[in-house]
PDB file of N, CA and C in Angstrom:
ATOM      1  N   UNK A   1       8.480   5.182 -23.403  1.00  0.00           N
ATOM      2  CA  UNK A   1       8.351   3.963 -22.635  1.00  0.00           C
ATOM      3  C   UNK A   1       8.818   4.237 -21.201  1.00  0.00           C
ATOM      4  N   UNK A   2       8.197   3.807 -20.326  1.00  0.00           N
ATOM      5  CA  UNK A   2       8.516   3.859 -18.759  1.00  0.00           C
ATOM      6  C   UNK A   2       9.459   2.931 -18.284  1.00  0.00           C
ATOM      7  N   UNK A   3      10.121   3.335 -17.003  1.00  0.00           N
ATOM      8  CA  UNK A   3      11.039   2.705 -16.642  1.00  0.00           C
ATOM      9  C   UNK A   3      10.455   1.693 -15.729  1.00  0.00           C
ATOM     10  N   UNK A   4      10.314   0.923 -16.020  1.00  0.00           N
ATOM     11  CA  UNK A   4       9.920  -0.204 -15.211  1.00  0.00           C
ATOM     12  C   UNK A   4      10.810  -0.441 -14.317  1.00  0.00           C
ATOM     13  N   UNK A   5      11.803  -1.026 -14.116  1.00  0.00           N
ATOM     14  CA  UNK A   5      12.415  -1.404 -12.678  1.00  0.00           C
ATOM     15  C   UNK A   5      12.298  -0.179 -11.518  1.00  0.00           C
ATOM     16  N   UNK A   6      12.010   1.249 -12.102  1.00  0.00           N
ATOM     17  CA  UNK A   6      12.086   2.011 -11.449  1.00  0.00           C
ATOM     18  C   UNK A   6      10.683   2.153 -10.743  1.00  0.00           C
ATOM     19  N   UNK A   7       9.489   1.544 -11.472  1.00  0.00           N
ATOM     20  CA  UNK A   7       8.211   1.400 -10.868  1.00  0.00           C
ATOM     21  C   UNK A   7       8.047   0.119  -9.755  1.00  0.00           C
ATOM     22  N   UNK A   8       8.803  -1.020 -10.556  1.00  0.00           N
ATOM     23  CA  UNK A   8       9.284  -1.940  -9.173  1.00  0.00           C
ATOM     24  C   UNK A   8       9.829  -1.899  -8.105  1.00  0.00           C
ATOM     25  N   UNK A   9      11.119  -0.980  -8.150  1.00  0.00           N
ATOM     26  CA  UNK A   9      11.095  -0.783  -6.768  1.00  0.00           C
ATOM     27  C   UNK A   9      10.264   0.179  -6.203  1.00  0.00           C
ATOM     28  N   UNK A  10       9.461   0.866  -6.673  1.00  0.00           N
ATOM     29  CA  UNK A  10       8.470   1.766  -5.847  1.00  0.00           C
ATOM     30  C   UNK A  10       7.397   0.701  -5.401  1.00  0.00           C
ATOM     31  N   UNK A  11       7.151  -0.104  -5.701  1.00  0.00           N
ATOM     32  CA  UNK A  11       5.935  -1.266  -5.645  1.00  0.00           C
ATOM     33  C   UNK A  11       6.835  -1.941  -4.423  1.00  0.00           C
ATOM     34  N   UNK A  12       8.017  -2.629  -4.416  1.00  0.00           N
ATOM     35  CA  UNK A  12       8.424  -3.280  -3.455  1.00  0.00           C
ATOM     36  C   UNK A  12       9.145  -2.617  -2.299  1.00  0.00           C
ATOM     37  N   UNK A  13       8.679  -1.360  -2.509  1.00  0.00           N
ATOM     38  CA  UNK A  13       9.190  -0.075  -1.062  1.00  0.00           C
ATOM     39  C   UNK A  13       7.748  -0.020  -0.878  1.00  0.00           C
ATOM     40  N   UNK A  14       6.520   0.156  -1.589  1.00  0.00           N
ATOM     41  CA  UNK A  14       5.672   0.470  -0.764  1.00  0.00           C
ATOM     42  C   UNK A  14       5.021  -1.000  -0.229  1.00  0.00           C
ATOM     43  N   UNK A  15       5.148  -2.143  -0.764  1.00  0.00           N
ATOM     44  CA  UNK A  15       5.081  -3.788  -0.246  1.00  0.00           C
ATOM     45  C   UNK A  15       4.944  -3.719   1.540  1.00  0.00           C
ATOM     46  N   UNK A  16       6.326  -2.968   1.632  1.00  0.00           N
ATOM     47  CA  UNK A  16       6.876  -2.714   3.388  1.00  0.00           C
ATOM     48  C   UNK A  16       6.010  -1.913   4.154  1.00  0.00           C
ATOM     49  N   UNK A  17       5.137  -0.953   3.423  1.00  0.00           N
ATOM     50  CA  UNK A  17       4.486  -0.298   4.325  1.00  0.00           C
ATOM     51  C   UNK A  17       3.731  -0.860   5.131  1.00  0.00           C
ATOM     52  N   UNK A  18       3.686  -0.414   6.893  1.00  0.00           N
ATOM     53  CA  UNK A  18       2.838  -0.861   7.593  1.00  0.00           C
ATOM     54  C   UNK A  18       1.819  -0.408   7.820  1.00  0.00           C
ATOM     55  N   UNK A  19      -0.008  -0.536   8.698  1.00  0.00           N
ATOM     56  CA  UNK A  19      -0.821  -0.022   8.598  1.00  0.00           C
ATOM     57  C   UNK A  19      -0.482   1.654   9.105  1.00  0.00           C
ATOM     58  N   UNK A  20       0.508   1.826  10.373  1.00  0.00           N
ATOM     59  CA  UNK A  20       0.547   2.930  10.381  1.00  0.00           C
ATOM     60  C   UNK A  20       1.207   4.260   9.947  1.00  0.00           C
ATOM     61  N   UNK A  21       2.333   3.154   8.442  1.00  0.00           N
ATOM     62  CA  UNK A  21       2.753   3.783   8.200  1.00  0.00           C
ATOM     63  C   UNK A  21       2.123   4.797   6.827  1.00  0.00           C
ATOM     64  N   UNK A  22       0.724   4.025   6.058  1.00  0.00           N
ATOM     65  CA  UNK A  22      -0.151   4.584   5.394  1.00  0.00           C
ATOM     66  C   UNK A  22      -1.034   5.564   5.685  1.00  0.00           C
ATOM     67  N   UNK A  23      -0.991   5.156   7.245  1.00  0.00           N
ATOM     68  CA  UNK A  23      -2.086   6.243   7.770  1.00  0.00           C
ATOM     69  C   UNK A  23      -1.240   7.820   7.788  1.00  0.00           C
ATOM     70  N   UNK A  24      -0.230   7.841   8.428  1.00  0.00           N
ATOM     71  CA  UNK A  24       0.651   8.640   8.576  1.00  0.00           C
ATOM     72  C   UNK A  24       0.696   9.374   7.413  1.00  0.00           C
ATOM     73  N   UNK A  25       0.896   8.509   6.342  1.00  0.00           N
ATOM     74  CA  UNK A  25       0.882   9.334   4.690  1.00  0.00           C
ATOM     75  C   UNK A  25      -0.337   9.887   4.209  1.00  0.00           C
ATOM     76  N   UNK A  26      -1.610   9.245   4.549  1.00  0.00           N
ATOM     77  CA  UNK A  26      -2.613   9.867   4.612  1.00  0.00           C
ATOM     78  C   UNK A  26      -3.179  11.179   5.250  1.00  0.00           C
ATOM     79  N   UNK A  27      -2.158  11.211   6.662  1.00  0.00           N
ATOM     80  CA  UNK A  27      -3.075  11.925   7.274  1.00  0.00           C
ATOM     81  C   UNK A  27      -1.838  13.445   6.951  1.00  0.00           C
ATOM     82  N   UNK A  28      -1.413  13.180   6.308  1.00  0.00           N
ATOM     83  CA  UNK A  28      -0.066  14.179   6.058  1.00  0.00           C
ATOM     84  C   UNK A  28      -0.306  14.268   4.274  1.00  0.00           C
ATOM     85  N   UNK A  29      -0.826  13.876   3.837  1.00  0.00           N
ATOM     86  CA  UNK A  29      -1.050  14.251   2.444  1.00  0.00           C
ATOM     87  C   UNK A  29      -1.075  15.679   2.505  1.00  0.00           C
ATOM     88  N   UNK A  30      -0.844  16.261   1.072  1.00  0.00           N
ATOM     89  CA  UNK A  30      -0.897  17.437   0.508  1.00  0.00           C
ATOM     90  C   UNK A  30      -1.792  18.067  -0.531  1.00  0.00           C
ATOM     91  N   UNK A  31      -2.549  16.693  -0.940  1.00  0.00           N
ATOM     92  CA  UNK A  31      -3.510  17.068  -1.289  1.00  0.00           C
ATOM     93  C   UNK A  31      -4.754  16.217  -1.377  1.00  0.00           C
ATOM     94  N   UNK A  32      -5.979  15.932  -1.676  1.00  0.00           N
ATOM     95  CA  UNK A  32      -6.741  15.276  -1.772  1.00  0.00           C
ATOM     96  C   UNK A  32      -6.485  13.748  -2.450  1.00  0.00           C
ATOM     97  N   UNK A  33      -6.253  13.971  -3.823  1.00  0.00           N
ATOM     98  CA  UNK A  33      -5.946  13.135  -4.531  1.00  0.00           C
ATOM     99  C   UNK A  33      -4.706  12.250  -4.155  1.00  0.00           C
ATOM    100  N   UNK A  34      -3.733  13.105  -3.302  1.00  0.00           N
ATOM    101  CA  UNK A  34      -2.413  12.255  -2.799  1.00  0.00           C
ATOM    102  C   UNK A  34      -3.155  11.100  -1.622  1.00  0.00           C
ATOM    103  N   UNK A  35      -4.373  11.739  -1.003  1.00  0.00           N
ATOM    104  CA  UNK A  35      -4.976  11.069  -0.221  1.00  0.00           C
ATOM    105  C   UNK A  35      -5.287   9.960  -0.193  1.00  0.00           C
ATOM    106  N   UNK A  36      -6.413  10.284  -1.151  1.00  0.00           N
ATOM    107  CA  UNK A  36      -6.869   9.164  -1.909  1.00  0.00           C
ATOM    108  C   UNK A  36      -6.337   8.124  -2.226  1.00  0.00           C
ATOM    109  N   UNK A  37      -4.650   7.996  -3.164  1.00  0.00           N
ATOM    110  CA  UNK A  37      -3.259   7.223  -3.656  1.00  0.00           C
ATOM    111  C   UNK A  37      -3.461   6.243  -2.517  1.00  0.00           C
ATOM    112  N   UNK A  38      -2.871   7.335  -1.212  1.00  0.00           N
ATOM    113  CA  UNK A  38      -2.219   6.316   0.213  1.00  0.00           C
ATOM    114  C   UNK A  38      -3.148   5.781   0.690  1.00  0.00           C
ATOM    115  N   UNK A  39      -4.675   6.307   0.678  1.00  0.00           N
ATOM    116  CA  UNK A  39      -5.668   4.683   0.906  1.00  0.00           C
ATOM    117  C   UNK A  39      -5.405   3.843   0.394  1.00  0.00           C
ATOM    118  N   UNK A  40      -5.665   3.779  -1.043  1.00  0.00           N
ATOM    119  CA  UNK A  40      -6.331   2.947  -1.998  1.00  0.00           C
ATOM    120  C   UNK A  40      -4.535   1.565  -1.519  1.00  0.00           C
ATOM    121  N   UNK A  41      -3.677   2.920  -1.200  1.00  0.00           N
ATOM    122  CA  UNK A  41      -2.292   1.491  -1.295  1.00  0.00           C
ATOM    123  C   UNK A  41      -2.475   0.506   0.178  1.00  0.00           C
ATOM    124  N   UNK A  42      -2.957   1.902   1.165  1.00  0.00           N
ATOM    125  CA  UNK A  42      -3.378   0.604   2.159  1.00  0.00           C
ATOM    126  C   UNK A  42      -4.620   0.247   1.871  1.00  0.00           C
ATOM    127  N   UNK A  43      -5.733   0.228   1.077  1.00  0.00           N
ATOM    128  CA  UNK A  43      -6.799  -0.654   0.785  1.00  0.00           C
ATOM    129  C   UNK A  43      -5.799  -2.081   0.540  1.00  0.00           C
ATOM    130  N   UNK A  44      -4.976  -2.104  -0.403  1.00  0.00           N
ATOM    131  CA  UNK A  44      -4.525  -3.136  -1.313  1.00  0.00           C
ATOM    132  C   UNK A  44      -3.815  -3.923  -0.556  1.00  0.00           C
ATOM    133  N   UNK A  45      -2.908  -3.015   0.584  1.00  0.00           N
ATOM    134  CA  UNK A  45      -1.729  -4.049   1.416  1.00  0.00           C
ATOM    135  C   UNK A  45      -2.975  -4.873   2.293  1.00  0.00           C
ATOM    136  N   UNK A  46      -4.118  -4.427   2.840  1.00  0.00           N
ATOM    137  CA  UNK A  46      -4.552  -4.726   3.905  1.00  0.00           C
ATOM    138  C   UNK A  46      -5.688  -6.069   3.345  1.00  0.00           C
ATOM    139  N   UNK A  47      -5.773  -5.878   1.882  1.00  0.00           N
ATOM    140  CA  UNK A  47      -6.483  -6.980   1.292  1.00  0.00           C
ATOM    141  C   UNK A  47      -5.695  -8.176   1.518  1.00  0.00           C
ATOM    142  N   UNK A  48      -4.469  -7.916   0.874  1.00  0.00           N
ATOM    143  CA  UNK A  48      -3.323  -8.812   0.645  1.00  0.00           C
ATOM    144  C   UNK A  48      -2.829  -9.716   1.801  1.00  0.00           C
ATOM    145  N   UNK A  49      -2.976  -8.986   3.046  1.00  0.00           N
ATOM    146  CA  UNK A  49      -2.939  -9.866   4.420  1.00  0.00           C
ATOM    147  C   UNK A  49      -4.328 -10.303   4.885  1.00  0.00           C
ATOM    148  N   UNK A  50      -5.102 -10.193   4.065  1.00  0.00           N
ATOM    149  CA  UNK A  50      -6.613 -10.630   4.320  1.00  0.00           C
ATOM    150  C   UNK A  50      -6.547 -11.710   3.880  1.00  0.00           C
ATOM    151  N   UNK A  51      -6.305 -11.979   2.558  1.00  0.00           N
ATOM    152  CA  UNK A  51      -5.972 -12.777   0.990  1.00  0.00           C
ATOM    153  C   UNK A  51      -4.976 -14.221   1.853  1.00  0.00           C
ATOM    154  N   UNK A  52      -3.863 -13.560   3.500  1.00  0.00           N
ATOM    155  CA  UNK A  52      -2.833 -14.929   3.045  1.00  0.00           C
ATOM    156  C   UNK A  52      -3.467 -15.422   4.905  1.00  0.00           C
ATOM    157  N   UNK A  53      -3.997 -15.044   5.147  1.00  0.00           N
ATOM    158  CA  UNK A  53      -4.673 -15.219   6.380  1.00  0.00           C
ATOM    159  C   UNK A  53      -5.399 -16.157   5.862  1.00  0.00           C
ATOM    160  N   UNK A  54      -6.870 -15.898   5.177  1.00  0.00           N
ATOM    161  CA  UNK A  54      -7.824 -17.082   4.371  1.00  0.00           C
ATOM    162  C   UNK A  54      -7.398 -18.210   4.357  1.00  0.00           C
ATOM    163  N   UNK A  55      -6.021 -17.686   2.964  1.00  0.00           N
ATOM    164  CA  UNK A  55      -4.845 -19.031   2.612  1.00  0.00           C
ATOM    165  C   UNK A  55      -4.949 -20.135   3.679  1.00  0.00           C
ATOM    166  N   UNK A  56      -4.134 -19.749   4.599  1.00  0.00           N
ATOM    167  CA  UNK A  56      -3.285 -20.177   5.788  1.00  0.00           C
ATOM    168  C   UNK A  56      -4.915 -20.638   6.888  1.00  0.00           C
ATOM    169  N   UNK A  57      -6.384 -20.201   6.698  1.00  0.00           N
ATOM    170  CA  UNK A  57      -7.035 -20.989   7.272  1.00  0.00           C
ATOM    171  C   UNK A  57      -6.885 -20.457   9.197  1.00  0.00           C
ATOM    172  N   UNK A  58      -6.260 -18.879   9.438  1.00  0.00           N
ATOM    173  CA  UNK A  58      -5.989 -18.385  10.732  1.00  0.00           C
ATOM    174  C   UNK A  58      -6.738 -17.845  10.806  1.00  0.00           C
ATOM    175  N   UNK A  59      -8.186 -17.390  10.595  1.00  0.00           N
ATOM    176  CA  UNK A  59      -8.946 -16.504  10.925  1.00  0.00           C
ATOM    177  C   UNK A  59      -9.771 -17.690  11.526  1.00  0.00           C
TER     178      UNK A  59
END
């Protein structure tokens, strides 16, 4: 069984990341697939401020 709180705080450390701080991890990856990871997490953060923008009716 996995440690869950220990996956939570990895979820609410990477929450904080900013756009350039994904890029940075991207562009510094080590390998392809690590690549891939640090998109897909800024795919998700950058939805998520898409998602409360809508909300909120500011676009």
């Amino acid at each position: 069984m996995c440690d869950v709180k220990k996956y939570e705080k990895i979820y609410q450390e990477l929450e904080h990341l900013q756009p350039e701080d994904t890029l940075q991890l991207v562009l510094e990856a080590e390998t392809e697939e690590q690549r891939d990871f640090y998109e897909l997490v800024g795919d998700f953060l950058l939805q998520k401020k898409q998602r409360q923008v809508i909300e909120r009716n500011l676009f």
